[in-house]
Protein backbone atom coordinates (compact mmCIF):
# COMPACT_ATOMS: atom_id res chain seq x y z
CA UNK A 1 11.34 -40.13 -24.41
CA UNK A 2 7.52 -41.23 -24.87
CA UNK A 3 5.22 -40.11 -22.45
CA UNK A 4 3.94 -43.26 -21.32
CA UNK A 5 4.98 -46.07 -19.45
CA UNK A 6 8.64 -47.96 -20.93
CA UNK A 7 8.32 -51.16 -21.91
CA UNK A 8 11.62 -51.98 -23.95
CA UNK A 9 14.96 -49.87 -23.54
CA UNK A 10 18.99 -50.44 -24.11
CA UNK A 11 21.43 -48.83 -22.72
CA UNK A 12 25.09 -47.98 -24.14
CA UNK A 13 24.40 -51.18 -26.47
CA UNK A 14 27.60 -52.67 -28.42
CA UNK A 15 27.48 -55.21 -31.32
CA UNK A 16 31.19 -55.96 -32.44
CA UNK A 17 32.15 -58.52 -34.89
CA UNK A 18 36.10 -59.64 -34.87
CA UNK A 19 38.79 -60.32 -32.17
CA UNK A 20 38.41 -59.98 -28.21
CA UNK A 21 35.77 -57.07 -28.99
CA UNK A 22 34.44 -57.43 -25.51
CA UNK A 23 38.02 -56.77 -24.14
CA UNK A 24 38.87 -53.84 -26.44
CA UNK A 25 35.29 -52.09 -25.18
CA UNK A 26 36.31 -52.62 -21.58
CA UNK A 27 39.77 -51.08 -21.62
CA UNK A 28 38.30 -48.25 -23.78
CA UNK A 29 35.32 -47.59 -20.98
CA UNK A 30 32.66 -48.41 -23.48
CA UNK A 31 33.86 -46.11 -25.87
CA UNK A 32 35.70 -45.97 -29.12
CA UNK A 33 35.35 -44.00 -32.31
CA UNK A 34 34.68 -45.81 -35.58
CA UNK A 35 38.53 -45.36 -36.68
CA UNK A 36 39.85 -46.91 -33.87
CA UNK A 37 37.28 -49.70 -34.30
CA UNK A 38 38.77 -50.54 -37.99
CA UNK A 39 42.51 -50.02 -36.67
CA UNK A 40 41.46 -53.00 -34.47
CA UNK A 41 40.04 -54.68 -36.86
CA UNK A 42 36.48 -54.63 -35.35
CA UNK A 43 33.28 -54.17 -37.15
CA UNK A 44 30.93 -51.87 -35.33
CA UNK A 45 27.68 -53.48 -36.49
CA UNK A 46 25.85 -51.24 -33.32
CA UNK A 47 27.55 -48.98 -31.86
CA UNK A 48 26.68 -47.26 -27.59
CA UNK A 49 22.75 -47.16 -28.57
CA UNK A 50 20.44 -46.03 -25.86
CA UNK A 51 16.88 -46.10 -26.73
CA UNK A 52 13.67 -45.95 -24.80
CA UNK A 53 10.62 -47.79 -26.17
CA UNK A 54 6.90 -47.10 -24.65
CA UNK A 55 4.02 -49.20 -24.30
CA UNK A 56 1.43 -49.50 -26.65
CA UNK A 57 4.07 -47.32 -29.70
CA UNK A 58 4.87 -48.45 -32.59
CA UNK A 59 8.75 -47.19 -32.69
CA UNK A 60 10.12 -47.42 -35.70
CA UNK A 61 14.17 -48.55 -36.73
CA UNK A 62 15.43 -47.28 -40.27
CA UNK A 63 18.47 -46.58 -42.10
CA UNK A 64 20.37 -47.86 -45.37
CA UNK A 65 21.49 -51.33 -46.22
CA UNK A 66 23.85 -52.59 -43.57
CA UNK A 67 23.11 -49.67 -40.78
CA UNK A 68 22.65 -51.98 -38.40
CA UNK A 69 19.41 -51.96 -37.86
CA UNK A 70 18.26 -55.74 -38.38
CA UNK A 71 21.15 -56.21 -36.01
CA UNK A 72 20.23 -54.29 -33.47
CA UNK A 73 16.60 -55.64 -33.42
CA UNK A 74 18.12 -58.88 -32.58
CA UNK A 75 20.13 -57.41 -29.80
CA UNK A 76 16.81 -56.00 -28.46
CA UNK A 77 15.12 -59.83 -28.16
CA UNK A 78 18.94 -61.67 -27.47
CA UNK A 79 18.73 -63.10 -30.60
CA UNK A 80 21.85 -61.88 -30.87
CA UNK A 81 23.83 -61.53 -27.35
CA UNK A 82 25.63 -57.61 -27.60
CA UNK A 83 29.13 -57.28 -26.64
CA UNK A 84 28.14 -54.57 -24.26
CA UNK A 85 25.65 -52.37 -22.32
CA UNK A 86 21.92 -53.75 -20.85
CA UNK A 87 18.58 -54.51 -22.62
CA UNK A 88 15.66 -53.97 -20.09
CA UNK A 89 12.17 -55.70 -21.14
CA UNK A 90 9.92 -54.28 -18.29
CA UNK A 91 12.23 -53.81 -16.22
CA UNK A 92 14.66 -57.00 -16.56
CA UNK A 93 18.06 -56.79 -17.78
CA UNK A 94 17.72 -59.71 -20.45
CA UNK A 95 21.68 -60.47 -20.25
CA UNK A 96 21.35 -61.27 -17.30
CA UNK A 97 18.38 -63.63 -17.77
CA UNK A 98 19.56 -67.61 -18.44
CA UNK A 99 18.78 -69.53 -22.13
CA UNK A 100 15.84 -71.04 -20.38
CA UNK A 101 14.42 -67.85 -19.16
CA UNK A 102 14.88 -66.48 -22.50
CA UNK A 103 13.35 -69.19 -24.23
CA UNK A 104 10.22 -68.34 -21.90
CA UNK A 105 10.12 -64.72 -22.45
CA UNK A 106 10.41 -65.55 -26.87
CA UNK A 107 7.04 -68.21 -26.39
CA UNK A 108 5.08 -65.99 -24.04
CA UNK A 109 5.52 -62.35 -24.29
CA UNK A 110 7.50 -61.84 -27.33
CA UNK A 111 6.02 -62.00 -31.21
CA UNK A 112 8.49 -62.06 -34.51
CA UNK A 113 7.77 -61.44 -37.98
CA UNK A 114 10.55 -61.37 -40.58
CA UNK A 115 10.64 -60.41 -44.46
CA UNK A 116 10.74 -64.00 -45.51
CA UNK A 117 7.15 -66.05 -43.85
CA UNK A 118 9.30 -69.16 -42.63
CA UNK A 119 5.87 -70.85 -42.94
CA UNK A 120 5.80 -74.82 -42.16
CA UNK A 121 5.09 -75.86 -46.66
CA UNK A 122 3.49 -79.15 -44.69
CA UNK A 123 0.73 -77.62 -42.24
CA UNK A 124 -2.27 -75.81 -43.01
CA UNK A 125 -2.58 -71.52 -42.89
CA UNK A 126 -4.56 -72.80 -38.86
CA UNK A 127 -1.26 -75.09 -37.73
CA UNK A 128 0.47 -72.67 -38.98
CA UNK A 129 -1.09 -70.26 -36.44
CA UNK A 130 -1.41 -72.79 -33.68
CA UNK A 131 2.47 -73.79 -33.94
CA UNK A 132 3.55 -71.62 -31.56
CA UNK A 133 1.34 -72.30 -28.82
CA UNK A 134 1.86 -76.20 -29.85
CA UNK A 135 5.05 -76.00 -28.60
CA UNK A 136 4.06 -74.20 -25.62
CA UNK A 137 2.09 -77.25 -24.56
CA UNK A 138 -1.23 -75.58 -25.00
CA UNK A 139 -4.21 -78.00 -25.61
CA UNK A 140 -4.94 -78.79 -29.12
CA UNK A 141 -9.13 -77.08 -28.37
CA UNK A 142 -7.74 -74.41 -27.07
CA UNK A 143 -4.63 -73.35 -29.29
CA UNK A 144 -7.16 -74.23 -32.34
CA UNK A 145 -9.73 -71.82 -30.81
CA UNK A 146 -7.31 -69.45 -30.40
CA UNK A 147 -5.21 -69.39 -33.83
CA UNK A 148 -8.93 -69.07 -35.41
CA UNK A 149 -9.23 -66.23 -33.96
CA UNK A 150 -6.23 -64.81 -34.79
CA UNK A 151 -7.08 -65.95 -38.38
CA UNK A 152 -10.07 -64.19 -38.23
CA UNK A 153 -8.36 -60.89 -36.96
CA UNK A 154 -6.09 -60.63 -40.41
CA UNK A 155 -8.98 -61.58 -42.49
CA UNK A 156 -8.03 -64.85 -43.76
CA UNK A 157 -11.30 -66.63 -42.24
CA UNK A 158 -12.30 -69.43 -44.67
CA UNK A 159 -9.03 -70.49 -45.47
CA UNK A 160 -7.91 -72.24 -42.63
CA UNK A 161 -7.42 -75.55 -44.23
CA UNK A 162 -5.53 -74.15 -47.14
CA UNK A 163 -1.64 -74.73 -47.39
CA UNK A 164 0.93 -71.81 -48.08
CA UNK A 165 1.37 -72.64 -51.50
CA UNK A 166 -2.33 -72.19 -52.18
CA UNK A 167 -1.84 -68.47 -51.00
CA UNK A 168 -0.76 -65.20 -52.32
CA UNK A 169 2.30 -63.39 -50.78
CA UNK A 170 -0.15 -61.07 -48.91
CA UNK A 171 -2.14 -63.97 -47.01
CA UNK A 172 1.36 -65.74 -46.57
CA UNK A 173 2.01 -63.00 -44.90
CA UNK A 174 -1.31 -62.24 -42.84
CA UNK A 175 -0.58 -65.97 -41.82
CA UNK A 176 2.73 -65.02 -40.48
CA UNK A 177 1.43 -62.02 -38.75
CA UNK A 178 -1.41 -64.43 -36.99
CA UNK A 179 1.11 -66.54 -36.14
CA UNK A 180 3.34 -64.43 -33.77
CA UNK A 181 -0.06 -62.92 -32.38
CA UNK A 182 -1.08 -66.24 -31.08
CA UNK A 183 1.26 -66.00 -28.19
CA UNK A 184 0.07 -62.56 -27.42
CA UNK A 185 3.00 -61.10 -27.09
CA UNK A 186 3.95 -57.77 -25.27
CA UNK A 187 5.97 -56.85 -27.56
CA UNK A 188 6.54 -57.55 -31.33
CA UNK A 189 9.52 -57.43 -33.44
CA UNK A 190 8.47 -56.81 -37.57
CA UNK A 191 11.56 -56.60 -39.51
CA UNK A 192 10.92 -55.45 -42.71
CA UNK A 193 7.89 -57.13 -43.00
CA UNK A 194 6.05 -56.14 -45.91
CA UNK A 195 9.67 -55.57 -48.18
CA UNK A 196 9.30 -58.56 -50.45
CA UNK A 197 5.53 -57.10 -51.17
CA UNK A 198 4.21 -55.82 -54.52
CA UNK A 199 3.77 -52.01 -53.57
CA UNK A 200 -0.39 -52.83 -53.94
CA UNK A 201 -0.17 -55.51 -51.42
CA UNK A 202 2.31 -53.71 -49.26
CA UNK A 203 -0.11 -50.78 -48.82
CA UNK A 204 -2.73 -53.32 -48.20
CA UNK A 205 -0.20 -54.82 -45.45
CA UNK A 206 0.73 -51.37 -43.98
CA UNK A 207 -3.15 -50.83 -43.53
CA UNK A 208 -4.16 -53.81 -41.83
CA UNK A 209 -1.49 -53.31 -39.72
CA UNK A 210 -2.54 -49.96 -38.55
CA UNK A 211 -5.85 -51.72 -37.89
CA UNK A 212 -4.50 -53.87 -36.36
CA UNK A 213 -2.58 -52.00 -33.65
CA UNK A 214 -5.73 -49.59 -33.20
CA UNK A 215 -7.55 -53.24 -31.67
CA UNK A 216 -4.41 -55.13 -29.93
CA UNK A 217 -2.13 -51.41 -29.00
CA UNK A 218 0.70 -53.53 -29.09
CA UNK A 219 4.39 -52.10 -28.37
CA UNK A 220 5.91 -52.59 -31.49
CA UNK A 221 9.90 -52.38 -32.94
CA UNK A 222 9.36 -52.07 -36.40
CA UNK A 223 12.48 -52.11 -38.87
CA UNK A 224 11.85 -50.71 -42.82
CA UNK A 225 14.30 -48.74 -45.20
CA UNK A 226 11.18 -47.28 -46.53
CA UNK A 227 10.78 -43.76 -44.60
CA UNK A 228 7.14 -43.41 -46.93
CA UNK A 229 6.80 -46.44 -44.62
CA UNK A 230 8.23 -44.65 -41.90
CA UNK A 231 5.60 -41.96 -41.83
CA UNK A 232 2.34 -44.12 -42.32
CA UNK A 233 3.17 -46.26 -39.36
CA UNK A 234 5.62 -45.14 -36.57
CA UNK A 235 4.91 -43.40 -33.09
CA UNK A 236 8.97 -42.44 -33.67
CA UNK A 237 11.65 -43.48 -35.58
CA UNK A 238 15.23 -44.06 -35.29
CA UNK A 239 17.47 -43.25 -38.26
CA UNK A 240 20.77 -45.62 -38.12
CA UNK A 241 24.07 -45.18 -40.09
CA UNK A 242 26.88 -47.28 -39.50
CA UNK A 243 25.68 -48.88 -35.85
CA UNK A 244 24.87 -45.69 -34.54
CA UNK A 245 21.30 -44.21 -33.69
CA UNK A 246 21.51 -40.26 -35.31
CA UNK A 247 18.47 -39.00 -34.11
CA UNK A 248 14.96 -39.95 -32.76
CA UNK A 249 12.42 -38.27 -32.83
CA UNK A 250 8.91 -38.43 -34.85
CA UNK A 251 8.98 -38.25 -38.66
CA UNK A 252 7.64 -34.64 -38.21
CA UNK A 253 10.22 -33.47 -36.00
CA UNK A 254 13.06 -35.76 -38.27
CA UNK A 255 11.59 -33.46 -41.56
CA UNK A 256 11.60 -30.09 -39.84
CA UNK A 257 14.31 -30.51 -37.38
CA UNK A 258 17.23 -32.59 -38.90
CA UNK A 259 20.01 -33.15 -36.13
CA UNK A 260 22.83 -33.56 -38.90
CA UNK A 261 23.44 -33.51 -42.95
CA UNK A 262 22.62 -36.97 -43.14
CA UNK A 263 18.91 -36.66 -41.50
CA UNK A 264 18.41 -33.79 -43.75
CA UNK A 265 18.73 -35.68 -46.64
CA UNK A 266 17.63 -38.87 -45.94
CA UNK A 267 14.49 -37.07 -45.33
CA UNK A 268 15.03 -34.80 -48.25
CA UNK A 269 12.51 -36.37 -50.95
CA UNK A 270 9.78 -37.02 -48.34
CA UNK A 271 6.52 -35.43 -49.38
CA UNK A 272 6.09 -32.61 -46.53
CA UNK A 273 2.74 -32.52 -46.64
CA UNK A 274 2.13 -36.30 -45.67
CA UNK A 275 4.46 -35.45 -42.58
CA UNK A 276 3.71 -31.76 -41.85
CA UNK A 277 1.01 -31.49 -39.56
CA UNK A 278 -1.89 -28.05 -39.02
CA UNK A 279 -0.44 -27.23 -35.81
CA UNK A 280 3.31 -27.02 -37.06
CA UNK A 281 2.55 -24.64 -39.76
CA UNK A 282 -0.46 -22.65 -38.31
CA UNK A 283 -0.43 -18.58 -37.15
CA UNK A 284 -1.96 -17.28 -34.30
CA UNK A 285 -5.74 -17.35 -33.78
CA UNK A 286 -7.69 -14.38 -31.72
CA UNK A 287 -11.30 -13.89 -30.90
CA UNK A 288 -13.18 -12.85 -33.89
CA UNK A 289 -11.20 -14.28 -36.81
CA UNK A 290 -13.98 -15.73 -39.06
CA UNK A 291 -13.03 -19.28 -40.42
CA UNK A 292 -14.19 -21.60 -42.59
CA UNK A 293 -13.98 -24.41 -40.50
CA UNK A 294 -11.97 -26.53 -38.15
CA UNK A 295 -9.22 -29.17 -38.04
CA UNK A 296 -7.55 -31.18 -35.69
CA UNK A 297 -3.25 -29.88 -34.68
CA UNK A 298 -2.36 -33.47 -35.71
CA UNK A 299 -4.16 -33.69 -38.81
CA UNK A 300 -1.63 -33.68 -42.02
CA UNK A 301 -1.26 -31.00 -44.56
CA UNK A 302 -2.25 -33.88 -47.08
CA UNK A 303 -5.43 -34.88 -45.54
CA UNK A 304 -7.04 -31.15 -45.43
CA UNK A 305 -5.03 -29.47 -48.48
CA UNK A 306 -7.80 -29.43 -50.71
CA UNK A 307 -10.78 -28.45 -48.05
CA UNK A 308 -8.13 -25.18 -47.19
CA UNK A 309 -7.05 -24.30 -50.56
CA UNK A 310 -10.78 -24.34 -51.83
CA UNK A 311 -11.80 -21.89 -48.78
CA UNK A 312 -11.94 -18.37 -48.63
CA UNK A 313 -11.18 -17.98 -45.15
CA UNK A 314 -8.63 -19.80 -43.04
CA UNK A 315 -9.41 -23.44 -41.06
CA UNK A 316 -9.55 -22.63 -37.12
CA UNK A 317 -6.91 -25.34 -35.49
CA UNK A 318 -7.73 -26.97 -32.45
CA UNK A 319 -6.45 -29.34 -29.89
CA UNK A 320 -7.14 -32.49 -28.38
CA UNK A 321 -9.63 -30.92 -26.05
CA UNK A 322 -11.20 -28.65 -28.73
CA UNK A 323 -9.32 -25.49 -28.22
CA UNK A 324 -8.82 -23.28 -30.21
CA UNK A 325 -4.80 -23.25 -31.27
CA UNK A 326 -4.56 -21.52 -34.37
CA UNK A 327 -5.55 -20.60 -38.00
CA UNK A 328 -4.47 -22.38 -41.11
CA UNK A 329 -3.98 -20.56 -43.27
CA UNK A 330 -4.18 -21.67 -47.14
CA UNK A 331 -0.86 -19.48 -47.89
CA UNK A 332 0.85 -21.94 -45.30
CA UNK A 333 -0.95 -25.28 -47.11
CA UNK A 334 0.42 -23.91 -50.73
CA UNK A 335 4.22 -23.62 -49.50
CA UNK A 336 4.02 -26.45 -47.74
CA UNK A 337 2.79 -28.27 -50.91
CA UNK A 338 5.27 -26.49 -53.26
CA UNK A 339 8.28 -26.95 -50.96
CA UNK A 340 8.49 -24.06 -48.95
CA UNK A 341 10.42 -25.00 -45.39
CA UNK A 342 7.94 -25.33 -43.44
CA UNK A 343 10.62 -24.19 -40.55
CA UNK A 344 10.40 -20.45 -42.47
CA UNK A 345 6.61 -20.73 -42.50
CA UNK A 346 6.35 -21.17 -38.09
CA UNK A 347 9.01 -17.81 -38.02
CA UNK A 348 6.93 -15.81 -39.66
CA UNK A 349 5.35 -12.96 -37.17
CA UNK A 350 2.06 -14.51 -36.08
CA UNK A 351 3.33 -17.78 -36.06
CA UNK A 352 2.64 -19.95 -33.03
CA UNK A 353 4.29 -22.63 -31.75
CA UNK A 354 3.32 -26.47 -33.00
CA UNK A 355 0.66 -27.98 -30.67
């Protein structure tokens, strides 16, 4: 549960494909095993998620081809109506709200990007932009005023007047991004966004989007299969497999504490020391221990490998409020690089816990 305030959350949310699904839930009391959903002849496309989003994260929804997850985005903005269970968008159930409200809620406080632009071929990147807030009724001065600016934000100034087939993938994108901002929307769904990318333009993407959020701190439901993805850009994640959440938690606490065999190796090839923070793999600190210098709990093993490696003494560890936390230790940086669990490194006898 984020500490902040909750902005998006679902409760015991059911997606089920096939006949009288609704039925079957209710004289099961909401619940039924996967076995029981195929002797039905139901597909369990999401399956009794609860989930908790805060304002201002990016959470993040992952899991193999067919997990659910693209489905259960939908369920999130009633793209999709669930068979069962509440959505709550600041406090509103959202099955409860009519078409029309709905309708409201999508042109005012929601934003959408998908993997494929949808881009109008006829209007330029700035109708583009201003489509949405055309439709809202918005003057033409001031949706134009606004969709430059938007236009601006994702660096695409200057080409306002172009059309999307005078633009790479990238910009087509960056268009589509400026698009769903122009409605400034509370929240904003990305499903797989930056997929169809080349992986030089997707990195490209993932940064401007991090830039992004650090201006707007929008609360953000972001869907990849990518968990390299995973780590650059979510808050938390969610790992799906067959319509049901397995674990959330951040991509730290998904590496070092797995909640079953799948987690484990699902995050089994992920490079530890782009997820490992100082503070999870750091020994105890007392007055007097000479250092070499200082880094921050959060900071990743990958970001201050080489600075500890090349030091003779350990890197002092501190917190958000500069205190001191810990020592790391370049012993701890070489496992954690070679593929030591990092879980052995925090039981050794000094160790302290993560910050």
């Amino acid at each position: 549960m984020p500490d902040r305030a909750i902005t998006l959350a679902c409760e015991g949310v059911w997606k089920l494909f096939g006949p009288d699904a609704a039925g079957f839930l209710k004289r099961r009391q909401g619940r039924a095993t996967a076995e029981e959903l195929a002797a039905a002849g139901l597909i369990g496309a999401v399956r009794d998620v609860n989930l908790a989003i805060g304002e201002g994260e990016i959470f993040v929804i992952m899991g193999l081809s067919g997990s659910g997850k693209s489905t259960l985005v939908r369920c999130l903005s009633r793209l999709v109506a669930p068979t069962a269970g509440r959505v709550l968008f600041e406090g509103q159930d959202l099955l409860a709200a009519s078409e029309r409200e709905m309708i409201e809620l999508r042109r005012h406080k929601m934003g959408m990007v998908f993997q494929h632009f949808a881009l109008l071929p006829h209007l330029s990147v700035l109708q583009n932009v201003a489509f949405p807030l055309e439709v809202q009724g918005v003057p033409r001065a001031k949706r134009e005023a606004r969709a430059l600016a938007m236009i601006e934000l994702v660096g695409l100034k200057g080409r306002e007047d172009y059309y999307p087939r005078e633009l790479s993938g990238g910009q087509q994108q960056r268009v589509g991004i400026a698009r769903s901002l122009a409605v400034e929307p509370q929240v904003w769904f990305l499903d797989e966004p930056f997929s169809a990318l080349d992986p030089l333009i997707r990195r490209e993407m993932q940064d401007e989007f991090l830039r992004l959020q650090s201006v707007l701190s929008k609360t953000i439901v972001f869907i990849t299969h990518d968990f390299d993805e995973a780590i650059r850009l979510a808050d938390r994640v969610a790992i799906m497999k067959d319509g049901a959440v397995i674990q959330v938690g951040t991509p730290e606490e998904l590496v070092t504490s797995p909640a079953t065999d799948y987690v484990a190796e699902f995050t089994r090839d992920v490079s530890r020391a782009k997820v490992l923070s100082a503070g999870s793999v750091m020994t105890a600190y007392r007055p007097g221990d000479e250092t070499a210098g200082s880094v921050a709990a959060g900071d990743k093993i990958a970001a201050v490998a080489e600075r500890v490696v090349a030091a003779e003494r350990p890197f002092l560890v501190t917190g958000a409020d500069g205190r001191p936390l810990g020592l790391l230790r370049r012993e701890a940086v070489l496992s954690v690089l070679v593929g030591t669990d990092a879980r052995a490194i925090s039981r050794g006898e000094d160790a302290v816990p993560p910050a």
